[in-house]
C-alpha atoms as a PDB file:
ATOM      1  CA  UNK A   1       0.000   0.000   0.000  1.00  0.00           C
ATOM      2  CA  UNK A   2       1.234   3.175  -0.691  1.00  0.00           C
ATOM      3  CA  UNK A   3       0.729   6.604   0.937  1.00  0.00           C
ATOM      4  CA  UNK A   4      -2.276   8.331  -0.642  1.00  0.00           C
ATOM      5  CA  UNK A   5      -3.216  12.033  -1.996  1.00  0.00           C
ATOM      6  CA  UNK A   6      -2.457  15.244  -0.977  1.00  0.00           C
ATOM      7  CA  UNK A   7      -6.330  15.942   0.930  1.00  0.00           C
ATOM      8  CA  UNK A   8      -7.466  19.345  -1.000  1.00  0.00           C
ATOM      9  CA  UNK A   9      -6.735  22.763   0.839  1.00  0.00           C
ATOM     10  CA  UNK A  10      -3.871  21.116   3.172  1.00  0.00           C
ATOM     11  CA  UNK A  11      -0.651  22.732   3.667  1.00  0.00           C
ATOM     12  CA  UNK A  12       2.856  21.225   3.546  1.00  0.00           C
ATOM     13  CA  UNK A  13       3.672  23.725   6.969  1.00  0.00           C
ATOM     14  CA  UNK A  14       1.681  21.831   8.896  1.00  0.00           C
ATOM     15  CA  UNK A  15       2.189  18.141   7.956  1.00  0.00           C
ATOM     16  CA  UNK A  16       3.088  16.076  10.994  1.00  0.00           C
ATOM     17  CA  UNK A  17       5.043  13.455  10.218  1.00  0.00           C
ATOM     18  CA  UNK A  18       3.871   9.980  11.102  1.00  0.00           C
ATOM     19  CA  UNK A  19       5.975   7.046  13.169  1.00  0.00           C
ATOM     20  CA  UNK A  20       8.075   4.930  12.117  1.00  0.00           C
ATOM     21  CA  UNK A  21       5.436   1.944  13.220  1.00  0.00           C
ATOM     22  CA  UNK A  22       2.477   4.368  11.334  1.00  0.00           C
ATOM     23  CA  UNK A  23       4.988   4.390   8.185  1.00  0.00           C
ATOM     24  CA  UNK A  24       5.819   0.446   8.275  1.00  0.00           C
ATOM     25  CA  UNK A  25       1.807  -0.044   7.980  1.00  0.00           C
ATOM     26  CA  UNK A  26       1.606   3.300   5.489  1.00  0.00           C
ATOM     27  CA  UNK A  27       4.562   2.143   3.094  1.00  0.00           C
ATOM     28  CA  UNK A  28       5.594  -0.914   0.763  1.00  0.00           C
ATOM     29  CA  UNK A  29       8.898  -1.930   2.524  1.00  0.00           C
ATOM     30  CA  UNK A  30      11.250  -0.469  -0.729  1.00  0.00           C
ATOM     31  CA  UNK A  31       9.223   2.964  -0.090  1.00  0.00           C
ATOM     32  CA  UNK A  32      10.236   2.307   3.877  1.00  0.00           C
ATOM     33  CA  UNK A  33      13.707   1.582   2.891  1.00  0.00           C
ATOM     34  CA  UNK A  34      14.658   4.065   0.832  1.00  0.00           C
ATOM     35  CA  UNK A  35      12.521   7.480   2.543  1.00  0.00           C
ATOM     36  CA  UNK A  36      13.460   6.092   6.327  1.00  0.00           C
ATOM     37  CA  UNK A  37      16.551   4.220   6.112  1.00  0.00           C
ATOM     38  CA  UNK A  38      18.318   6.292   2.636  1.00  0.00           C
ATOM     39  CA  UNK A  39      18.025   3.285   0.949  1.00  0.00           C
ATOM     40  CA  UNK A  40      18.715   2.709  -3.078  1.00  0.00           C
ATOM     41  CA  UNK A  41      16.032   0.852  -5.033  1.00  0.00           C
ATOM     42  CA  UNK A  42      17.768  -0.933  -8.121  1.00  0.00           C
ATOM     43  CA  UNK A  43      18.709   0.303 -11.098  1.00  0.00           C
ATOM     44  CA  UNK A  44      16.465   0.000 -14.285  1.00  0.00           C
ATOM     45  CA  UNK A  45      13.988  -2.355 -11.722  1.00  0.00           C
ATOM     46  CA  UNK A  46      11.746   0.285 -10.356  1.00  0.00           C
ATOM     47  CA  UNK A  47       8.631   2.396 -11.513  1.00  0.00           C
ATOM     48  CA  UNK A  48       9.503   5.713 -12.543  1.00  0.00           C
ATOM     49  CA  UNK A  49      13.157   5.627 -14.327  1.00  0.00           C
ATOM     50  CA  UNK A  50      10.810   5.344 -17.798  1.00  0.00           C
ATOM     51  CA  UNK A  51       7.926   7.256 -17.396  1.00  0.00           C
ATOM     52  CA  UNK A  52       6.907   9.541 -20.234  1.00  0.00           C
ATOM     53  CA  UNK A  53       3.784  10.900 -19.213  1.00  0.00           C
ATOM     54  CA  UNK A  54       3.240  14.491 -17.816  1.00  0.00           C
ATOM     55  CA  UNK A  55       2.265  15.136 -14.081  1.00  0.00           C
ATOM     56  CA  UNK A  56       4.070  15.995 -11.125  1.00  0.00           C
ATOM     57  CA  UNK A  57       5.957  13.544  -8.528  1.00  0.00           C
ATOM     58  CA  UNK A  58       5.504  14.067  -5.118  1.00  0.00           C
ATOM     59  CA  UNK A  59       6.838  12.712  -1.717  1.00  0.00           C
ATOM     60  CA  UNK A  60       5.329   9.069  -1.614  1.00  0.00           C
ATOM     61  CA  UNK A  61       5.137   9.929   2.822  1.00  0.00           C
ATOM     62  CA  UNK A  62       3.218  13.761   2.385  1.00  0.00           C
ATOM     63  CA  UNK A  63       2.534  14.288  -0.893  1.00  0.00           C
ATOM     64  CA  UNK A  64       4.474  17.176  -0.708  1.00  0.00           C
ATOM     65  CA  UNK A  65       5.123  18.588  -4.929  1.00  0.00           C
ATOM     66  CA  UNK A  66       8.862  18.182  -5.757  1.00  0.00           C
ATOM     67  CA  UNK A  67       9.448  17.733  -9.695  1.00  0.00           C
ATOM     68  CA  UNK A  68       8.141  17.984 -12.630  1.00  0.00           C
ATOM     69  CA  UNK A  69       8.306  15.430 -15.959  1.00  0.00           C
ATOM     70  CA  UNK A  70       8.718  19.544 -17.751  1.00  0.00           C
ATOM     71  CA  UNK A  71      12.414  18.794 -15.730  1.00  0.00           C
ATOM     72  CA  UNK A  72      12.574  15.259 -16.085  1.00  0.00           C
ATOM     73  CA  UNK A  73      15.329  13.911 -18.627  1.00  0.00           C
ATOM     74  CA  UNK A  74      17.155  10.017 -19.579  1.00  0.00           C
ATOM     75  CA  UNK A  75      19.869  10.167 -17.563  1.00  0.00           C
ATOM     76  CA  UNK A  76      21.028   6.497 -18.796  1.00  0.00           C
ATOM     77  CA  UNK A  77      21.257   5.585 -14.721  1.00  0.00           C
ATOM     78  CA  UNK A  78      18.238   3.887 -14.859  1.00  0.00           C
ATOM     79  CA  UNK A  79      16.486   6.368 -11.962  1.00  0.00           C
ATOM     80  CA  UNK A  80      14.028   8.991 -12.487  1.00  0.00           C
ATOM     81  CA  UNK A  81      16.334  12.177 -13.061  1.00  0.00           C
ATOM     82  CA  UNK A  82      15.575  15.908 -12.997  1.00  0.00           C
ATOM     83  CA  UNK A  83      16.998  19.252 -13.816  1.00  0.00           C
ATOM     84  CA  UNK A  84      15.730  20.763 -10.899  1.00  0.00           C
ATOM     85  CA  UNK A  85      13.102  20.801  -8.458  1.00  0.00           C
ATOM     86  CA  UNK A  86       9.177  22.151  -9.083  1.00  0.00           C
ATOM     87  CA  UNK A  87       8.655  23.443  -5.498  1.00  0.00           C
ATOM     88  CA  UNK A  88      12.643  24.255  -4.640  1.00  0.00           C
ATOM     89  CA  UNK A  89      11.210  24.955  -0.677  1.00  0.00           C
ATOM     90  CA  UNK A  90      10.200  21.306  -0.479  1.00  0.00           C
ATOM     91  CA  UNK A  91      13.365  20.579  -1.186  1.00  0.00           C
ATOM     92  CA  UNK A  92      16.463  20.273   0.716  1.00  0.00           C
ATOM     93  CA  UNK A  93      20.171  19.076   0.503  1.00  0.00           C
ATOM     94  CA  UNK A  94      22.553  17.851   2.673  1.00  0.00           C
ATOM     95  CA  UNK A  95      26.044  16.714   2.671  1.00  0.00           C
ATOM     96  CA  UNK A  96      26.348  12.665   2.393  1.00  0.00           C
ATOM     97  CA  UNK A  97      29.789  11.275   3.649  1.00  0.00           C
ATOM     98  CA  UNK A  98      28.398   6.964   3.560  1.00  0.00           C
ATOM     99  CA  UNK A  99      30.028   6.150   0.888  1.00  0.00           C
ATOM    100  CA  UNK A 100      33.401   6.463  -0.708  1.00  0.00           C
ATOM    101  CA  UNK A 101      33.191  10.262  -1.759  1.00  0.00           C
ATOM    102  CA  UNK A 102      31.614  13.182  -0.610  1.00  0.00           C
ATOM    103  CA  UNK A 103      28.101  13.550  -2.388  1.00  0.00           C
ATOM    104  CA  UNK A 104      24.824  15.801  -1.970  1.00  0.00           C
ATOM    105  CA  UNK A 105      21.776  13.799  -0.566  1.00  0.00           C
ATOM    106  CA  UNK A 106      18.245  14.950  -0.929  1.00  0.00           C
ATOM    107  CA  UNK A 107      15.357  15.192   1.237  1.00  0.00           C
ATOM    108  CA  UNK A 108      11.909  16.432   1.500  1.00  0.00           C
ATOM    109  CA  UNK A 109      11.424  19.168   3.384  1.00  0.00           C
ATOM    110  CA  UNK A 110       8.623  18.469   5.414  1.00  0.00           C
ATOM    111  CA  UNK A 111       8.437  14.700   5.556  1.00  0.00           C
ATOM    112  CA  UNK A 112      12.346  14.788   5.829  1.00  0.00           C
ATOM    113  CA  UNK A 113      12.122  11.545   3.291  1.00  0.00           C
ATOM    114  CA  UNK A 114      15.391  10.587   1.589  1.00  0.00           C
ATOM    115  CA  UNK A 115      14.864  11.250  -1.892  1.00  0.00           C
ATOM    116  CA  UNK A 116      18.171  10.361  -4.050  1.00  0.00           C
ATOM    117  CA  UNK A 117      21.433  12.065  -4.521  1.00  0.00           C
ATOM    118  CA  UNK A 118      21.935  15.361  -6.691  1.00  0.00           C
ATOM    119  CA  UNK A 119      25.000  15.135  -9.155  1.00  0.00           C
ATOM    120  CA  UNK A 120      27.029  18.410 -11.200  1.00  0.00           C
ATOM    121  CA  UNK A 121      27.126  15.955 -14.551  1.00  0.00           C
ATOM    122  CA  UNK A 122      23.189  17.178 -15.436  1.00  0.00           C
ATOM    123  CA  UNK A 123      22.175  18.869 -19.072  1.00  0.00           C
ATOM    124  CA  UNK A 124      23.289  22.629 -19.602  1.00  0.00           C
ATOM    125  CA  UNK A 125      22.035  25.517 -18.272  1.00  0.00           C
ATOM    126  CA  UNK A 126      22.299  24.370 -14.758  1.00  0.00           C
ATOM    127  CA  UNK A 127      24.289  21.153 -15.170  1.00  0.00           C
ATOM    128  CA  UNK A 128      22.444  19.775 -12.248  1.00  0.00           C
ATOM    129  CA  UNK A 129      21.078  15.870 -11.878  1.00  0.00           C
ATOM    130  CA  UNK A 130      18.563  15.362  -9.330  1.00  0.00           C
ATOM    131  CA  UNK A 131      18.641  11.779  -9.251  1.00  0.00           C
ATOM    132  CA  UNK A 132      15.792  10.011  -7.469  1.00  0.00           C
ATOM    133  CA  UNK A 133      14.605   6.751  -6.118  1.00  0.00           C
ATOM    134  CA  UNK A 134      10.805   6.178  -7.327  1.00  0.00           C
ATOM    135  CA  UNK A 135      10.338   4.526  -4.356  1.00  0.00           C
ATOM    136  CA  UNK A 136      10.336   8.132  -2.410  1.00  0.00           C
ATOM    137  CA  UNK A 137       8.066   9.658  -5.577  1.00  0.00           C
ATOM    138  CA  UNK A 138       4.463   8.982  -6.284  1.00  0.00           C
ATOM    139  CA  UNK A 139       3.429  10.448  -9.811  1.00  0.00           C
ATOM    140  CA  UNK A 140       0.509  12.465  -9.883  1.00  0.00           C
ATOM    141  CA  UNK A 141      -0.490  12.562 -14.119  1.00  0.00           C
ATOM    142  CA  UNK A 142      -1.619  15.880 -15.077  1.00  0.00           C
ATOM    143  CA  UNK A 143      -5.022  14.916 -15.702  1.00  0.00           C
ATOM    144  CA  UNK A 144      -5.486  14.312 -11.718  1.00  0.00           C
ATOM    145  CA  UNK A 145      -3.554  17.416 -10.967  1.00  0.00           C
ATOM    146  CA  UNK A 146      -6.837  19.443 -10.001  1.00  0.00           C
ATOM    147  CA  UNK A 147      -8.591  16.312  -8.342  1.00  0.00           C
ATOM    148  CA  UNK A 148      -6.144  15.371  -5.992  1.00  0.00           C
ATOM    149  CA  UNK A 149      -5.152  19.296  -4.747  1.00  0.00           C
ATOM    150  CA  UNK A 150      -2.453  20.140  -6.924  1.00  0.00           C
ATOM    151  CA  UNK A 151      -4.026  22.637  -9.750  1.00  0.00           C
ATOM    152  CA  UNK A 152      -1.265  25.455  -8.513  1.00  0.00           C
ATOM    153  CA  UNK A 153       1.136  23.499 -11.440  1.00  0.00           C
ATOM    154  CA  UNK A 154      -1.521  22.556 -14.004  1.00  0.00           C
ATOM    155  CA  UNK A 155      -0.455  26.038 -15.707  1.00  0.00           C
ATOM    156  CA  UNK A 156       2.761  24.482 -16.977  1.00  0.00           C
ATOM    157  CA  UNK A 157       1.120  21.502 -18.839  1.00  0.00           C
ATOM    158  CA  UNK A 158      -1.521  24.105 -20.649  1.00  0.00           C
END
């Protein structure tokens, strides 16, 4: 089961987090993994490193808005990648020492979710790569955009 739509006239200030135990029922255990415990969902194996269609992808735990497919580009990584973020204040970074290097982790700003990494080796102007585990992002086609409380981005598909 995964988390479900942004209720209409809600705010992303006042979103309380749930528990961990509330997010174990709330969340597929990939989705757990990767927004709780900064997982990484394979390569190539997961739902959103293809998709086409336009919409919005939000935080899978708040439905907060973070990209758009207007930003969304084939990386060859086999993750959903972006050129930059649709609501930049939902979206923060954070220096990630786990691994080998030094990298840039991202997070959602209100449900604090770990989101994916962000990369300099991105397309031109910015040369940015947001690169995201779907398991953090639920897509939100534009044709649901109004319905489910998100008609503040339908403007950019129009």
């Amino acid at each position: 089961m995964t988390s479900s739509a942004k209720p209409a006239g809600s705010s992303w200030n006042t979103f309380v987090k749930p528990s961990r135990e509330e997010l174990l029922k709330k969340l597929t255990a990939m989705e757990f993994d990767v927004t709780q415990d900064e997982g990484t969902e394979p390569p190539f194996d997961n739902a959103l490193w293809n998709q086409h269609e336009d919409g919005i992808y939000v935080d899978v735990v708040s439905g907060e808005p973070l990209f758009s497919s207007q930003d969304k580009f084939d990386s060859g990584t086999g993750w959903p990648s972006f050129t930059k973020p649709l609501a930049a204040e939902n979206v923060v970074t954070r220096e990630d020492r786990k691994l080998f290097a030094t990298r840039t982790e991202v997070r959602s700003r209100h449900a604090h979710s770990h989101l994916g990494h962000l990369f300099d080796d991105g397309p031109e102007p910015a040369g940015q790569r947001y690169c995201m585990n779907s398991a953090a992002l639920r897509f939100v086609p534009k044709e649901k955009l109004e319905e489910e409380g998100y008609s503040e981005f339908l403007s950019q598909f129009q």
